[in-house]
PDB file of N, CA and C in Angstrom:
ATOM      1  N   UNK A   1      -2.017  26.643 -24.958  1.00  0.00           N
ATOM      2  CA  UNK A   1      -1.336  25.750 -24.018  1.00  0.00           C
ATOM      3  C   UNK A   1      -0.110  25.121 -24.667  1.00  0.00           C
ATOM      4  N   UNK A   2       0.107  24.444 -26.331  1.00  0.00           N
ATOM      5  CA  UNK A   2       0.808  24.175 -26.624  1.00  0.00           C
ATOM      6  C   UNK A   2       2.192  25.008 -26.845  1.00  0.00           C
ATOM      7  N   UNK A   3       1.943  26.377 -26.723  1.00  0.00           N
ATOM      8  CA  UNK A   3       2.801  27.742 -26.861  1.00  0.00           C
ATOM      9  C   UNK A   3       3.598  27.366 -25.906  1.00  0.00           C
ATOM     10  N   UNK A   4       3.119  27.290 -24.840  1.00  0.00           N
ATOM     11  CA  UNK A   4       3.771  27.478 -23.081  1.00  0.00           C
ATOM     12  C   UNK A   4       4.251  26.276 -23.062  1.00  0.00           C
ATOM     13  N   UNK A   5       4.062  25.210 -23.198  1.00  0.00           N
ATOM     14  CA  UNK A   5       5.089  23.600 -23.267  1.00  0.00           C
ATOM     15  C   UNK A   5       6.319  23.957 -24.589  1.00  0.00           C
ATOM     16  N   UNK A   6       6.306  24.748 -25.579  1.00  0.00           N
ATOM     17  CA  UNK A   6       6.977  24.406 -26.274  1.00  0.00           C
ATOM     18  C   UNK A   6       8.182  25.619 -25.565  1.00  0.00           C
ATOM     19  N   UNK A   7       7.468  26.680 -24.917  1.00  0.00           N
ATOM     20  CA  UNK A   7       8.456  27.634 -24.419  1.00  0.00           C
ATOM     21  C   UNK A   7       9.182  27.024 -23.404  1.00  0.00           C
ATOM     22  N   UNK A   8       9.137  26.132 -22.359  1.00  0.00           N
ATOM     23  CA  UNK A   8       9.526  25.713 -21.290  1.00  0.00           C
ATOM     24  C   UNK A   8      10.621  24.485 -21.761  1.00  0.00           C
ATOM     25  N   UNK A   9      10.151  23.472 -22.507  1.00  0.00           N
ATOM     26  CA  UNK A   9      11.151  22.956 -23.661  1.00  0.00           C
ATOM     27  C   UNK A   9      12.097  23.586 -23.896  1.00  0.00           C
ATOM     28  N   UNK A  10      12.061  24.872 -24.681  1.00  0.00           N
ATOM     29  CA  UNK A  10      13.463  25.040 -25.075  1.00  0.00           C
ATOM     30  C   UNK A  10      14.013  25.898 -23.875  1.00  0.00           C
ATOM     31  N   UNK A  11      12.970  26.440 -22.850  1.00  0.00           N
ATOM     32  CA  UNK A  11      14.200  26.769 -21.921  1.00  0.00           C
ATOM     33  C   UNK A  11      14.900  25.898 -20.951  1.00  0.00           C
ATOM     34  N   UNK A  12      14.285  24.806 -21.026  1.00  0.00           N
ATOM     35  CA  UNK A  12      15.280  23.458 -20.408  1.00  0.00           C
ATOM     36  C   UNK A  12      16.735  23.446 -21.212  1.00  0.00           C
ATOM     37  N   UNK A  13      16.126  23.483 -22.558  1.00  0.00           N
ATOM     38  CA  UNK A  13      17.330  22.815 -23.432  1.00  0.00           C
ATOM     39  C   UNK A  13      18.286  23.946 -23.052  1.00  0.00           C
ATOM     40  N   UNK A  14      17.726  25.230 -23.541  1.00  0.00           N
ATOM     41  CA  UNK A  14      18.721  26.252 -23.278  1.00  0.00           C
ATOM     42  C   UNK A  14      19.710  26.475 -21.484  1.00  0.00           C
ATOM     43  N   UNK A  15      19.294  26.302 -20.548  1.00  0.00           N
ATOM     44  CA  UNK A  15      19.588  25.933 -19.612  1.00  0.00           C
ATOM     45  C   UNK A  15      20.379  24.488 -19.440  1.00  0.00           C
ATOM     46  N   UNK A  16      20.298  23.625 -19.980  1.00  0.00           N
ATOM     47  CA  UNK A  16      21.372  22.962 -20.153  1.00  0.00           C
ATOM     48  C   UNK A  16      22.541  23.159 -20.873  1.00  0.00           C
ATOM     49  N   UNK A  17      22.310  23.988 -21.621  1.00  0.00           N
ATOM     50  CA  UNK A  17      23.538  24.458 -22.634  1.00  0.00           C
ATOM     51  C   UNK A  17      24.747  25.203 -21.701  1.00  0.00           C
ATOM     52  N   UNK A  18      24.102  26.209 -20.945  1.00  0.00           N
ATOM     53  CA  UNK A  18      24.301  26.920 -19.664  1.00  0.00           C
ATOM     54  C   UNK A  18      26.044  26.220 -19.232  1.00  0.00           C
ATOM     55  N   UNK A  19      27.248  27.230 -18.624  1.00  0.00           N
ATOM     56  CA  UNK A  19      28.145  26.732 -18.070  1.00  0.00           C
ATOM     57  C   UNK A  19      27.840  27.354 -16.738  1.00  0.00           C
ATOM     58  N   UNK A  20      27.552  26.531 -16.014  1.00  0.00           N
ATOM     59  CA  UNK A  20      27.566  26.626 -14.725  1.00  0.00           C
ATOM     60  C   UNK A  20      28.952  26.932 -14.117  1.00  0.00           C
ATOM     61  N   UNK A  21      29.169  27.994 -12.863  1.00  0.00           N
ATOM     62  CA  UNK A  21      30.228  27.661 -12.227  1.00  0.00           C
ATOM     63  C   UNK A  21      30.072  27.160 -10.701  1.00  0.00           C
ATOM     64  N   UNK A  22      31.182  26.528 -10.503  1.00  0.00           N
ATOM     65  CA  UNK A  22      31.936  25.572  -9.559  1.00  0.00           C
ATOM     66  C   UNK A  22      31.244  26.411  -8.387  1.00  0.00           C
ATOM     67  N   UNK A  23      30.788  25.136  -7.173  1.00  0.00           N
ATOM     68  CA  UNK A  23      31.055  25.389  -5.781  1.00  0.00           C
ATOM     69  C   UNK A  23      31.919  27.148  -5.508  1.00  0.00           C
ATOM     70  N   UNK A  24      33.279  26.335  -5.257  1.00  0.00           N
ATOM     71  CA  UNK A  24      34.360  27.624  -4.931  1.00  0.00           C
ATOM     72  C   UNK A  24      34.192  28.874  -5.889  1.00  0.00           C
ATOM     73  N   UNK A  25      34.310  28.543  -7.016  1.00  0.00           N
ATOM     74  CA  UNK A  25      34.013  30.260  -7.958  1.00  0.00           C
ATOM     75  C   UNK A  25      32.729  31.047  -7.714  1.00  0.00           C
ATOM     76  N   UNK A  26      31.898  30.171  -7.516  1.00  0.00           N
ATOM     77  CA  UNK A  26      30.722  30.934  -7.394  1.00  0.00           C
ATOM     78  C   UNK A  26      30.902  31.858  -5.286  1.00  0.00           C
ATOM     79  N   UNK A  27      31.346  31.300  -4.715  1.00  0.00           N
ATOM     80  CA  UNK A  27      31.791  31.645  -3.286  1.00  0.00           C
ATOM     81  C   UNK A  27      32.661  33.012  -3.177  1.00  0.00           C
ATOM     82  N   UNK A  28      33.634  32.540  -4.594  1.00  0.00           N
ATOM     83  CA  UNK A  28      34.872  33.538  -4.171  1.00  0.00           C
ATOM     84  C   UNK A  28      33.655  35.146  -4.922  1.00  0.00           C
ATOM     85  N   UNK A  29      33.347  34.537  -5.633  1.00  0.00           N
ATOM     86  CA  UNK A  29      32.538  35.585  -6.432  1.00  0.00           C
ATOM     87  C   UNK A  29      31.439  36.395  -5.640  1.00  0.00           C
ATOM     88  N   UNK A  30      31.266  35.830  -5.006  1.00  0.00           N
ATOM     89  CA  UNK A  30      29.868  36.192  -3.928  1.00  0.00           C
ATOM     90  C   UNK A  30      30.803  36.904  -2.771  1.00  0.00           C
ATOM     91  N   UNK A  31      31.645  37.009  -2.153  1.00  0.00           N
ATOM     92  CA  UNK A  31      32.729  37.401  -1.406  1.00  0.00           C
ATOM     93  C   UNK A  31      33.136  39.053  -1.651  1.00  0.00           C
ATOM     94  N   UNK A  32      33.689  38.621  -3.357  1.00  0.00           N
ATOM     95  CA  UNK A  32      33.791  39.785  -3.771  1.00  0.00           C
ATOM     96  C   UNK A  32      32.694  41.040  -3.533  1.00  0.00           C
ATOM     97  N   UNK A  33      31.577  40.254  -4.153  1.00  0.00           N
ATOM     98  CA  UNK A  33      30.604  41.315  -4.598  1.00  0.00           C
ATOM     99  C   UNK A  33      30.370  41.796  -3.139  1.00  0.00           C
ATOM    100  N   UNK A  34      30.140  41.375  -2.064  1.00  0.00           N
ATOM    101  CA  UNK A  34      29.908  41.818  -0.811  1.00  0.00           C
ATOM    102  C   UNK A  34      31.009  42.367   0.088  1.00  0.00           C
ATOM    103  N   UNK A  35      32.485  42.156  -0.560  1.00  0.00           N
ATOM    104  CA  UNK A  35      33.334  43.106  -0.064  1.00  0.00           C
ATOM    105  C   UNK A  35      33.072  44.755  -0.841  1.00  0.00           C
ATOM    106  N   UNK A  36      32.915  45.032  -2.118  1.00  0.00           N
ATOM    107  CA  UNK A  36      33.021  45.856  -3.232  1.00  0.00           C
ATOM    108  C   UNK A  36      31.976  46.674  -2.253  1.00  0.00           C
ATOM    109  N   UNK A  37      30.388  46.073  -2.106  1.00  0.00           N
ATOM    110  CA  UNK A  37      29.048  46.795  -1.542  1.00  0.00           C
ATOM    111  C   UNK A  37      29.354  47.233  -0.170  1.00  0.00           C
ATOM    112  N   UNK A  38      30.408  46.615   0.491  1.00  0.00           N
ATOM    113  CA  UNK A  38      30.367  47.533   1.980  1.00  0.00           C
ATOM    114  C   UNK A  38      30.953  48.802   1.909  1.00  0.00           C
ATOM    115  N   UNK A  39      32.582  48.509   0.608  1.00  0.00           N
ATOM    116  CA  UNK A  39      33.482  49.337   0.420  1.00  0.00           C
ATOM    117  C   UNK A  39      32.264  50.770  -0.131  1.00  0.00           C
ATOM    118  N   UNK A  40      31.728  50.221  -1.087  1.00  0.00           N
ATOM    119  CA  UNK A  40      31.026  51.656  -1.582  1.00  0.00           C
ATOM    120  C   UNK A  40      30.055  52.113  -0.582  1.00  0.00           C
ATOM    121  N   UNK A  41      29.790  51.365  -0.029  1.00  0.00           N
ATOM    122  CA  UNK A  41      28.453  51.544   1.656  1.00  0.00           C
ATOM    123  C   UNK A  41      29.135  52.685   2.241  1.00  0.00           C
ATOM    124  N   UNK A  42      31.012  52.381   2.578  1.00  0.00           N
ATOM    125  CA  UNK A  42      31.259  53.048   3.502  1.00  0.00           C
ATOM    126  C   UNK A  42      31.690  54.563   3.199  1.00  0.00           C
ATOM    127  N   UNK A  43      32.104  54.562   1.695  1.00  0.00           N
ATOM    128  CA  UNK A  43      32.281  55.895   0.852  1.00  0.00           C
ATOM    129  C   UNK A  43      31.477  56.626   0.798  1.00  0.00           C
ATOM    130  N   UNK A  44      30.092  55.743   0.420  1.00  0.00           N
ATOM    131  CA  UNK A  44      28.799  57.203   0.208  1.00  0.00           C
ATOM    132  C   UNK A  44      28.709  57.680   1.566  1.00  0.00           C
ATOM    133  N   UNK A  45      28.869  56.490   2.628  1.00  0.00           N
ATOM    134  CA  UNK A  45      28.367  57.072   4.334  1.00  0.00           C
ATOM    135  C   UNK A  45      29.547  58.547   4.316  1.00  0.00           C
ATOM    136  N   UNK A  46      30.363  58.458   4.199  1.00  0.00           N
ATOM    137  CA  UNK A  46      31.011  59.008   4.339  1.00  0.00           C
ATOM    138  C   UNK A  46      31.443  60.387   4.011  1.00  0.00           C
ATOM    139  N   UNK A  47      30.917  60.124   2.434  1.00  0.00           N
ATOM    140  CA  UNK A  47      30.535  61.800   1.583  1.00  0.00           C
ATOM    141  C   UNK A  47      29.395  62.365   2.408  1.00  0.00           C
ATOM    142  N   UNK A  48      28.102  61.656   1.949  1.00  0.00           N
ATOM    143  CA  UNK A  48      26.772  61.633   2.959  1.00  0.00           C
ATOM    144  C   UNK A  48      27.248  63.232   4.340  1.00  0.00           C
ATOM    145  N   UNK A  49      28.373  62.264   5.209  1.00  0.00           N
ATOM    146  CA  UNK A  49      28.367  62.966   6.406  1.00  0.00           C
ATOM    147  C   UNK A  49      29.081  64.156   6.099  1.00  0.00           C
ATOM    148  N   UNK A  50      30.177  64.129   5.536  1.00  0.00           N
ATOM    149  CA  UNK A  50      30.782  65.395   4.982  1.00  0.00           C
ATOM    150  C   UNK A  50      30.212  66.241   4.367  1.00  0.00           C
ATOM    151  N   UNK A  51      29.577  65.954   3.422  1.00  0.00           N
ATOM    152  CA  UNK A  51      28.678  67.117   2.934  1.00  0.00           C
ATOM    153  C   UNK A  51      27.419  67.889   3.167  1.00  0.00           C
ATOM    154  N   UNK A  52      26.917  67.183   4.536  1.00  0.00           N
ATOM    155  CA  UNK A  52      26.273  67.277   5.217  1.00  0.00           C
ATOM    156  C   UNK A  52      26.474  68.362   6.298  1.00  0.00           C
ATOM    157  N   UNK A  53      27.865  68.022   6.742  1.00  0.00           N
ATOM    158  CA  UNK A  53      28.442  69.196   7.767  1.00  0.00           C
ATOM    159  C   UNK A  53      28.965  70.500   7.070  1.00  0.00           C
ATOM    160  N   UNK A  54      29.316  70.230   5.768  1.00  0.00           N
ATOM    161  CA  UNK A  54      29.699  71.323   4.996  1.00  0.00           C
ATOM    162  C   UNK A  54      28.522  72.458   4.375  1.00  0.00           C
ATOM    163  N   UNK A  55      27.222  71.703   3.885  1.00  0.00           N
ATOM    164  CA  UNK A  55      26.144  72.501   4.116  1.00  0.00           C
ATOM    165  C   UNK A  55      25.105  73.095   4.947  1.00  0.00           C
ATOM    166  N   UNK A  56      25.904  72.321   6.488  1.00  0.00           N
ATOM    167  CA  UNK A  56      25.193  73.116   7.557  1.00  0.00           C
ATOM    168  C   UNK A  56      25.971  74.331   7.747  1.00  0.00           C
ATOM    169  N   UNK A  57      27.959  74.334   7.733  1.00  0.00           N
ATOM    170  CA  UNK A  57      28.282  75.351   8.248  1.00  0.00           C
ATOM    171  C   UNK A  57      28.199  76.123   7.220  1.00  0.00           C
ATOM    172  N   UNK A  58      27.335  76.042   5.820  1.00  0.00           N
ATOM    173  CA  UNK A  58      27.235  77.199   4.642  1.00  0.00           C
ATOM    174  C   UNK A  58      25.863  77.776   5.229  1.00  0.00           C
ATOM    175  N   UNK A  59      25.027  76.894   5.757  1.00  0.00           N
ATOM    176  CA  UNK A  59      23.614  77.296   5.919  1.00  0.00           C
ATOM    177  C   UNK A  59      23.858  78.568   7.751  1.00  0.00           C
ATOM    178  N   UNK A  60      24.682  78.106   8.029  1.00  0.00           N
ATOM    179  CA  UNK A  60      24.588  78.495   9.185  1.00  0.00           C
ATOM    180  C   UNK A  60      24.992  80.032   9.580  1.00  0.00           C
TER     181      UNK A  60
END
């Protein structure tokens, strides 16, 4: 038991050490990452369908 209090201790401390970012940076950052995931969403959709039609008219 004393293991697990002394682990939680220093991950307070260590977590305070921590630089947090701001309101707005953390927003603009979150923005990004969910513009980047549609952009690649819409690329794979996109190979996906193309290569899809390209190995039907090979299969066909």
């Amino acid at each position: 038991m004393g293991k697990i209090k002394i682990l939680f201790n220093e991950v307070k401390v260590e977590l305070s050490r921590a630089s947090w970012p701001k309101k707005e940076e953390l927003w603009g950052s979150t923005w990004i990452v969910i513009a980047v995931s549609m952009l690649l969403a819409i690329i794979i959709g996109a190979m996906d369908i193309f290569f899809s039609y390209m190995i039907g008219k090979v299969l066909r």
